[in-house]
Protein backbone atom coordinates (compact mmCIF):
# COMPACT_ATOMS: atom_id res chain seq x y z
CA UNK A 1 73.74 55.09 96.52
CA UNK A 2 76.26 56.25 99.04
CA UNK A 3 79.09 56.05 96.46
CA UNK A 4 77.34 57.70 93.67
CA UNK A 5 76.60 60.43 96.02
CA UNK A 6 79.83 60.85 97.41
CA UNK A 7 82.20 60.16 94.04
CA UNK A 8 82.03 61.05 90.56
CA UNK A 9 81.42 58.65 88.23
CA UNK A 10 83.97 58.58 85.38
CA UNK A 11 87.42 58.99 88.16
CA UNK A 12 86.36 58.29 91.40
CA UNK A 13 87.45 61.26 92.76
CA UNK A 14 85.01 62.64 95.43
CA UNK A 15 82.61 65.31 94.05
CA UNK A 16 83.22 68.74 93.90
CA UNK A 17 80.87 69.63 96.52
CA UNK A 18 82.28 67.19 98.88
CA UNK A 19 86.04 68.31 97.93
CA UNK A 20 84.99 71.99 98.89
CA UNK A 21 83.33 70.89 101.98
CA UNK A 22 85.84 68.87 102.64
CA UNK A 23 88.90 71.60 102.28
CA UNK A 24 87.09 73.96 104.03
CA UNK A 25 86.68 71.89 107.16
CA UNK A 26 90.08 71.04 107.20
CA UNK A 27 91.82 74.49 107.05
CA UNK A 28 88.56 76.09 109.36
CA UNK A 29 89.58 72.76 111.52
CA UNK A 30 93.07 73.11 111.95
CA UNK A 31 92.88 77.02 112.04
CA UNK A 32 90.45 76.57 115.21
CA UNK A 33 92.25 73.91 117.04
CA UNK A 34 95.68 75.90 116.60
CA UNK A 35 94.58 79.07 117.09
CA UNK A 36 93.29 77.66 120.59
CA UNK A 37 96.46 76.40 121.26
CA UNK A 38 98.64 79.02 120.37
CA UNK A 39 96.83 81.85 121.99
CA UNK A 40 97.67 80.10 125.11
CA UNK A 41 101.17 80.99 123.92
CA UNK A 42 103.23 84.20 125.47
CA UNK A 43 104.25 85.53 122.06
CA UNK A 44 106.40 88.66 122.86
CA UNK A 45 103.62 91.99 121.49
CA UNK A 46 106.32 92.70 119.17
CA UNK A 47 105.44 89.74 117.19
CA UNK A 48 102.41 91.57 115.65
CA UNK A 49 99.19 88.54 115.31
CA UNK A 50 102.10 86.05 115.06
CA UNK A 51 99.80 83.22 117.25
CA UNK A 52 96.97 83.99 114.44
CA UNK A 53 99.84 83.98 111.23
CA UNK A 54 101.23 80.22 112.87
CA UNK A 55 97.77 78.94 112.68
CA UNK A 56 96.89 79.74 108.98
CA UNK A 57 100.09 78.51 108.11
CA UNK A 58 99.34 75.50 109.57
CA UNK A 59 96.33 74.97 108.27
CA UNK A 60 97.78 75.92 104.84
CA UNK A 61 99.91 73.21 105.16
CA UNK A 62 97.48 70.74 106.09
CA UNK A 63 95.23 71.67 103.15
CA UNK A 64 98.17 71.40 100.96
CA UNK A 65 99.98 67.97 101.95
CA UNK A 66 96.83 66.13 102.98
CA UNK A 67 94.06 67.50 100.71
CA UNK A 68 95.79 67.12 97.44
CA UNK A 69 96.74 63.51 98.77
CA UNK A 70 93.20 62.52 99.83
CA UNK A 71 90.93 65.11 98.70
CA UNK A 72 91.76 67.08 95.88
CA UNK A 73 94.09 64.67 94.09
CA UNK A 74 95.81 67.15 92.48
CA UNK A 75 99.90 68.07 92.58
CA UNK A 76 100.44 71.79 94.39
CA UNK A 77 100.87 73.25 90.25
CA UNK A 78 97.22 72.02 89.74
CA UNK A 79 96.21 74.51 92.44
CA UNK A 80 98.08 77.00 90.64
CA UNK A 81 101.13 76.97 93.03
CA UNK A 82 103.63 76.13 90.06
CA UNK A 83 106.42 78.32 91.68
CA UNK A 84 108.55 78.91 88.35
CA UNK A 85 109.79 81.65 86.29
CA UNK A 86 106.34 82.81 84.87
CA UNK A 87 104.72 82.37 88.70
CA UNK A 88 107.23 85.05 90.02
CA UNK A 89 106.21 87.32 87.40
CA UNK A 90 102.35 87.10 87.54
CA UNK A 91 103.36 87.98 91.32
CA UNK A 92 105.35 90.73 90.53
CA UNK A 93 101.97 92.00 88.30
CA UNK A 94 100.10 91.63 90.98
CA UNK A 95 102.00 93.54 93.47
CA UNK A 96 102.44 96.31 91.38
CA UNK A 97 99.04 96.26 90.36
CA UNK A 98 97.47 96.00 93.65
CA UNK A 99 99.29 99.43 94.86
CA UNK A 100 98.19 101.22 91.93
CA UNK A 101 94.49 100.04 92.96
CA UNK A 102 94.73 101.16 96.32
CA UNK A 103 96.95 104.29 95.57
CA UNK A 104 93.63 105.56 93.32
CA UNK A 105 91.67 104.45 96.26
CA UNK A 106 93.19 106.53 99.20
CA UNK A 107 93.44 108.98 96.54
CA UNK A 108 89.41 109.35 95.85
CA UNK A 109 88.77 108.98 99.10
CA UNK A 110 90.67 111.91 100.23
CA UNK A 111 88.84 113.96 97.48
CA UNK A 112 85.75 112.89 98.68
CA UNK A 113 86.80 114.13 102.31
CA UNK A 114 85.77 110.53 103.30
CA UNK A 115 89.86 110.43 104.85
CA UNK A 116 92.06 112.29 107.20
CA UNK A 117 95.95 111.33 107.94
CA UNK A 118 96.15 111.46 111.81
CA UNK A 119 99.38 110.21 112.21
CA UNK A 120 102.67 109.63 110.33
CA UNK A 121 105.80 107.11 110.84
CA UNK A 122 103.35 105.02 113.75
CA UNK A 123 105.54 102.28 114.86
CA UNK A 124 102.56 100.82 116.37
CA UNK A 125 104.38 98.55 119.35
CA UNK A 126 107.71 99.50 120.28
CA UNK A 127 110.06 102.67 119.96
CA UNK A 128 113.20 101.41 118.89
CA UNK A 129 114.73 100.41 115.51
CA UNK A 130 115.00 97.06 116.51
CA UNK A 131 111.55 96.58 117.54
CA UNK A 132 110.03 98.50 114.63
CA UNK A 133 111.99 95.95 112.55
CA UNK A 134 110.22 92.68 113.82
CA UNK A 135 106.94 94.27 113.62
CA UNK A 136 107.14 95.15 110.46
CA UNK A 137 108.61 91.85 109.49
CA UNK A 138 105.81 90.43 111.66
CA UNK A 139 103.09 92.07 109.96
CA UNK A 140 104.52 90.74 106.23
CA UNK A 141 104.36 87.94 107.44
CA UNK A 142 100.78 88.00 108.83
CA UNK A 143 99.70 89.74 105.46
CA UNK A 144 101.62 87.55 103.31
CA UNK A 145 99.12 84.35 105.58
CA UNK A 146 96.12 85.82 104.82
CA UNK A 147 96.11 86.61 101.40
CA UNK A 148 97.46 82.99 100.66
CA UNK A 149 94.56 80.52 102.56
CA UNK A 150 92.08 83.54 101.18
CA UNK A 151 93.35 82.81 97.70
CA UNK A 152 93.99 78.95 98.12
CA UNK A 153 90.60 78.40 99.36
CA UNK A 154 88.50 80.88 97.48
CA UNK A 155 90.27 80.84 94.22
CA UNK A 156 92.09 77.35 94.29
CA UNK A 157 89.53 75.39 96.05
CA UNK A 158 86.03 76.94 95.52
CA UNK A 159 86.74 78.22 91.76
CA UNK A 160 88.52 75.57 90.66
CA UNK A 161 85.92 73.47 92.03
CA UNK A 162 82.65 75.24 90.80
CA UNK A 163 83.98 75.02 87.10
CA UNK A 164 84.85 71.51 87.13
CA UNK A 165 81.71 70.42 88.63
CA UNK A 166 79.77 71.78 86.30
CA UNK A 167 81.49 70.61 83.39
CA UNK A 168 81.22 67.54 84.34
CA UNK A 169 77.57 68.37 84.51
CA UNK A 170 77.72 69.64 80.97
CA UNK A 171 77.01 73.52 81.68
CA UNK A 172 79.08 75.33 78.87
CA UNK A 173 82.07 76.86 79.56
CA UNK A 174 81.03 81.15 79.77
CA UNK A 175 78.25 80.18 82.06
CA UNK A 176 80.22 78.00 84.42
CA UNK A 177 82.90 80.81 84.37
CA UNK A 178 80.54 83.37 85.24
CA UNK A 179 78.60 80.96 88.23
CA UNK A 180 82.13 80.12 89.65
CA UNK A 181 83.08 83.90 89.64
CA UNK A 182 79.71 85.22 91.05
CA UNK A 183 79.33 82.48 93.52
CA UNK A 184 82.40 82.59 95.13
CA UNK A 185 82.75 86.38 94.97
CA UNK A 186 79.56 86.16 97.30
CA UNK A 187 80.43 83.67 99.90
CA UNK A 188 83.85 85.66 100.01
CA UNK A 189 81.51 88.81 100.34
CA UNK A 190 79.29 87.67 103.40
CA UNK A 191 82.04 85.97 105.31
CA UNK A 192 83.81 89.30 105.33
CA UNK A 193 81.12 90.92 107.05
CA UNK A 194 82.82 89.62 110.58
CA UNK A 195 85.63 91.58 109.58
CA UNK A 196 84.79 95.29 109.15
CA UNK A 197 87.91 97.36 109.30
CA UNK A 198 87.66 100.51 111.39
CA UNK A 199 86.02 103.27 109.96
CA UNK A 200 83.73 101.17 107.62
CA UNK A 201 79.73 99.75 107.69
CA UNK A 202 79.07 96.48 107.50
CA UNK A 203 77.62 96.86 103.98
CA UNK A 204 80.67 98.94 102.69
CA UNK A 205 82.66 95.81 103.57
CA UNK A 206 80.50 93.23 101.98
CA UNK A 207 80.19 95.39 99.03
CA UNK A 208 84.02 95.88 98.70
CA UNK A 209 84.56 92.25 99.43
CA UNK A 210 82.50 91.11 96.77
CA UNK A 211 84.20 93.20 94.43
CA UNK A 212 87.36 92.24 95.46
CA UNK A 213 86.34 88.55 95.10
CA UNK A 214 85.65 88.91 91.29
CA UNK A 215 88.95 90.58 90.62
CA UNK A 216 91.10 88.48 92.26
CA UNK A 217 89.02 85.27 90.69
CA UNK A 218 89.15 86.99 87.21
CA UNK A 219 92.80 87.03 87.52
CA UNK A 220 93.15 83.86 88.44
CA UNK A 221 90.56 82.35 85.45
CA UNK A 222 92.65 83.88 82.94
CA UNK A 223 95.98 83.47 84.37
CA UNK A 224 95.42 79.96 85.65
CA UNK A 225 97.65 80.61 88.55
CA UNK A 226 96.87 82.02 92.15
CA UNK A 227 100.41 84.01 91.36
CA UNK A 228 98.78 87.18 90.57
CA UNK A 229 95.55 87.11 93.23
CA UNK A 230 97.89 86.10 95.94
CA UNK A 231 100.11 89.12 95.19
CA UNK A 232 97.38 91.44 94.58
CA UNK A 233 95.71 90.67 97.90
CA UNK A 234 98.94 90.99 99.57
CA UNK A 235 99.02 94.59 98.62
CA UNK A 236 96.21 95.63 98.51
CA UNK A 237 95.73 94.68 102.71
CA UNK A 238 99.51 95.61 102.90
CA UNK A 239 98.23 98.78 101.67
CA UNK A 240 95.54 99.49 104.41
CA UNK A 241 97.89 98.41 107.16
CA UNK A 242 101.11 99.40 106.99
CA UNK A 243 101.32 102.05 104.42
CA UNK A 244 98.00 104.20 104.89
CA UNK A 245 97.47 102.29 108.38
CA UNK A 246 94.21 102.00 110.71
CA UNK A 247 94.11 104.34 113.76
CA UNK A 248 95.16 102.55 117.08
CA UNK A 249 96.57 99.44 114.86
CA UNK A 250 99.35 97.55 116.69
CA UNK A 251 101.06 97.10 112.98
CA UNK A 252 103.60 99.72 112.14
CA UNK A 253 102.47 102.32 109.44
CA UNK A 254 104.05 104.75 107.33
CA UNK A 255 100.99 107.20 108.00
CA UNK A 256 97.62 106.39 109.90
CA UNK A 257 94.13 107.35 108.27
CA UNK A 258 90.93 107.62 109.79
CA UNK A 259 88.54 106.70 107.17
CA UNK A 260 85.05 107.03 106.65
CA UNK A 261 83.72 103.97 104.58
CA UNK A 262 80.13 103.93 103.65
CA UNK A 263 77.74 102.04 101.06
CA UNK A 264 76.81 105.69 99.86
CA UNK A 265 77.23 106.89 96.39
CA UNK A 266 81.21 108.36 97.15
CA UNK A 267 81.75 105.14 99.02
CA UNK A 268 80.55 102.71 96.02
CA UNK A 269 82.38 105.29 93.65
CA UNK A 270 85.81 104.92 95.21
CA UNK A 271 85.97 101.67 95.14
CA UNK A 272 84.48 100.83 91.67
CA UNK A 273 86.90 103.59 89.73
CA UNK A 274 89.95 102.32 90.74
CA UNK A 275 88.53 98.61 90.34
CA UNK A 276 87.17 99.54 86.22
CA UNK A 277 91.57 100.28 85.99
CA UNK A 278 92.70 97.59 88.20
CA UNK A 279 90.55 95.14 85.93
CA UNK A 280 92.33 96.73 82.66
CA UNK A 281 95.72 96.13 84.18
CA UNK A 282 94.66 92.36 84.71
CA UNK A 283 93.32 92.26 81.48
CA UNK A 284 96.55 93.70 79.98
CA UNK A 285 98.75 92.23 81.74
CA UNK A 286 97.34 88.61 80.63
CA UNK A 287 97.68 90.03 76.94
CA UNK A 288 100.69 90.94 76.98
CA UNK A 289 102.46 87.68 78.61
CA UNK A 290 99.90 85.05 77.38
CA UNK A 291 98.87 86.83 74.03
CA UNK A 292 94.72 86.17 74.77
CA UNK A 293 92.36 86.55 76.78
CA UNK A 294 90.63 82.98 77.66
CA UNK A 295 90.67 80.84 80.60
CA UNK A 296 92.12 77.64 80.92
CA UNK A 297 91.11 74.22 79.95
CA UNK A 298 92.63 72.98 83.14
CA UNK A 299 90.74 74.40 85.51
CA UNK A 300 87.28 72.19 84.45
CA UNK A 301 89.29 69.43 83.59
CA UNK A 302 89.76 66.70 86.24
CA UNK A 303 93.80 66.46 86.84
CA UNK A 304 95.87 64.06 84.47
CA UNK A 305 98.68 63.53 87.33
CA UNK A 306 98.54 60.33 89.01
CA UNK A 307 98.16 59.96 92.68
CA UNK A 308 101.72 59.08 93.05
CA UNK A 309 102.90 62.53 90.79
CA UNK A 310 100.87 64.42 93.09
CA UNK A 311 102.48 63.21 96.19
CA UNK A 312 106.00 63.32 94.73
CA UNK A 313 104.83 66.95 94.25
């Protein structure tokens, strides 16, 4: 009873469930305990959250050598972290894209008078060029951390996850798509409601991490990659700190905004407009370099690579 609750039945790999759990706990884990150590650390103020951007990447790593030894079983290309020619481009996409997005963004929002610039060329901690310079490295790095484990947990882990479990359960394909979407575009939603940015409600942030979460999960459905989501988060918090920055952020901006975020009807429109084009760039994008639109039979297939592929990998 223990092992058919615990493993599948036709690999012996652990259950979906259990795999999510289980990666979830390990990064949240690791995160915790480093993050503990670390902030007992004297990291010069210069090096913008670098205690906080150590500990992700540790717990990135953790996730990545020991759960797709012991948990996931799959190589680092099953979780969409192939790395090659076609990789660098999706992530170029999404770069690009993700600008565009939050370009239209600021843009509404300054029609809507929900946005003032306060402040321009903010160097946020520290005066001189040399200073400015680590920051701002600092705080790519730091961006560059969080929109990975988001992605790799999210969209790797809990997608990935959700559609193979239930095909193994024989749910057909659109439904299962449009569960594993949904669902983790919710849980992605709610946690974010610990993190309001300044100048936003609670329910503003909820509602525009919930949209976010099906975006960056369509993209990676259809691309089969985290390439593209990875990027596109990147930018789109690169964005909102360091180009069109908070007010009183220690991150280095190009201009500072004081913005007034709201679930109210100019609130909901400015981020839904830009989204409706964002989606047609992801949608063209995956046209033009994979020639349709359809998502992988990969990602609800258990992996073909053998335990000792993976770990070569």
């Amino acid at each position: 009873m223990v092992r058919r609750a615990l493993y599948g039945r036709d690999d012996g790999r652990l259950r979906a469930t259990w795999r999510v759990v289980l990666s979830f706990a390990m990064f949240l884990g690791t995160l915790v305990a480093a993050s503990s150590l670390l902030g007992r650390v004297p990291f010069p103020e210069v090096l913008v959250n670098a205690d906080s951007t150590l500990a992700v990447c540790l717990g990135v790593t953790v996730l990545l050598v020991v759960g797709t030894r012991f948990v996931a079983r799959r190589s680092l290309t099953g979780y969409g972290l192939a790395l090659d020619r076609r990789w660098w481009l999706d992530a170029g996409a999404g770069l690009l894209a993700g600008f565009v997005f939050q370009a239209l963004v600021t843009a509404l929002l300054f029609a809507f008078g929900s946005a003032r610039v306060i402040g321009t060329l903010s160097p946020g901690i520290g005066t001189d060029v040399v200073s400015v310079a680590i920051a701002f490295g600092a705080t790519l790095c730091a961006m560059v951390a969080v929109a990975l484990w988001e992605e790799l947990l999210f969209r790797g882990v809990l997608v990935q996850n959700t559609l193979e479990g239930l095909a193994a359960r024989g749910v057909d394909r659109r439904t299962a798509v449009v569960v594993a979407l949904v669902g983790s575009a919710l849980v992605f939603g709610l946690l974010h409601a610990t993190a309001v940015a300044e100048g936003a409600s609670v329910g503003w942030a909820v509602f525009q991490a919930v949209v976010a979460g099906l975006y960056f999960g369509l993209a990676y459905v259809l691309t089969d990659s985290l390439a593209f989501p990875i990027a596109l988060h990147f930018s789109t918090n690169f964005w909102v700190v360091s180009v069109f920055g908070q007010p009183d952020s220690a991150f280095p901006a190009l201009l500072r905004l004081e913005r007034d975020l709201q679930a109210d009807p100019a609130g909901i429109a400015a981020g839904l407009l830009p989204t409706v084009v964002l989606v047609g760039l992801i949608l063209g994008w995956v046209s033009l370099t994979r020639g349709e639109l359809s998502v992988a039979d990969s990602l609800s297939r258990p992996p073909s690579d053998t335990l000792d592929e993976t770990l070569a990998d």
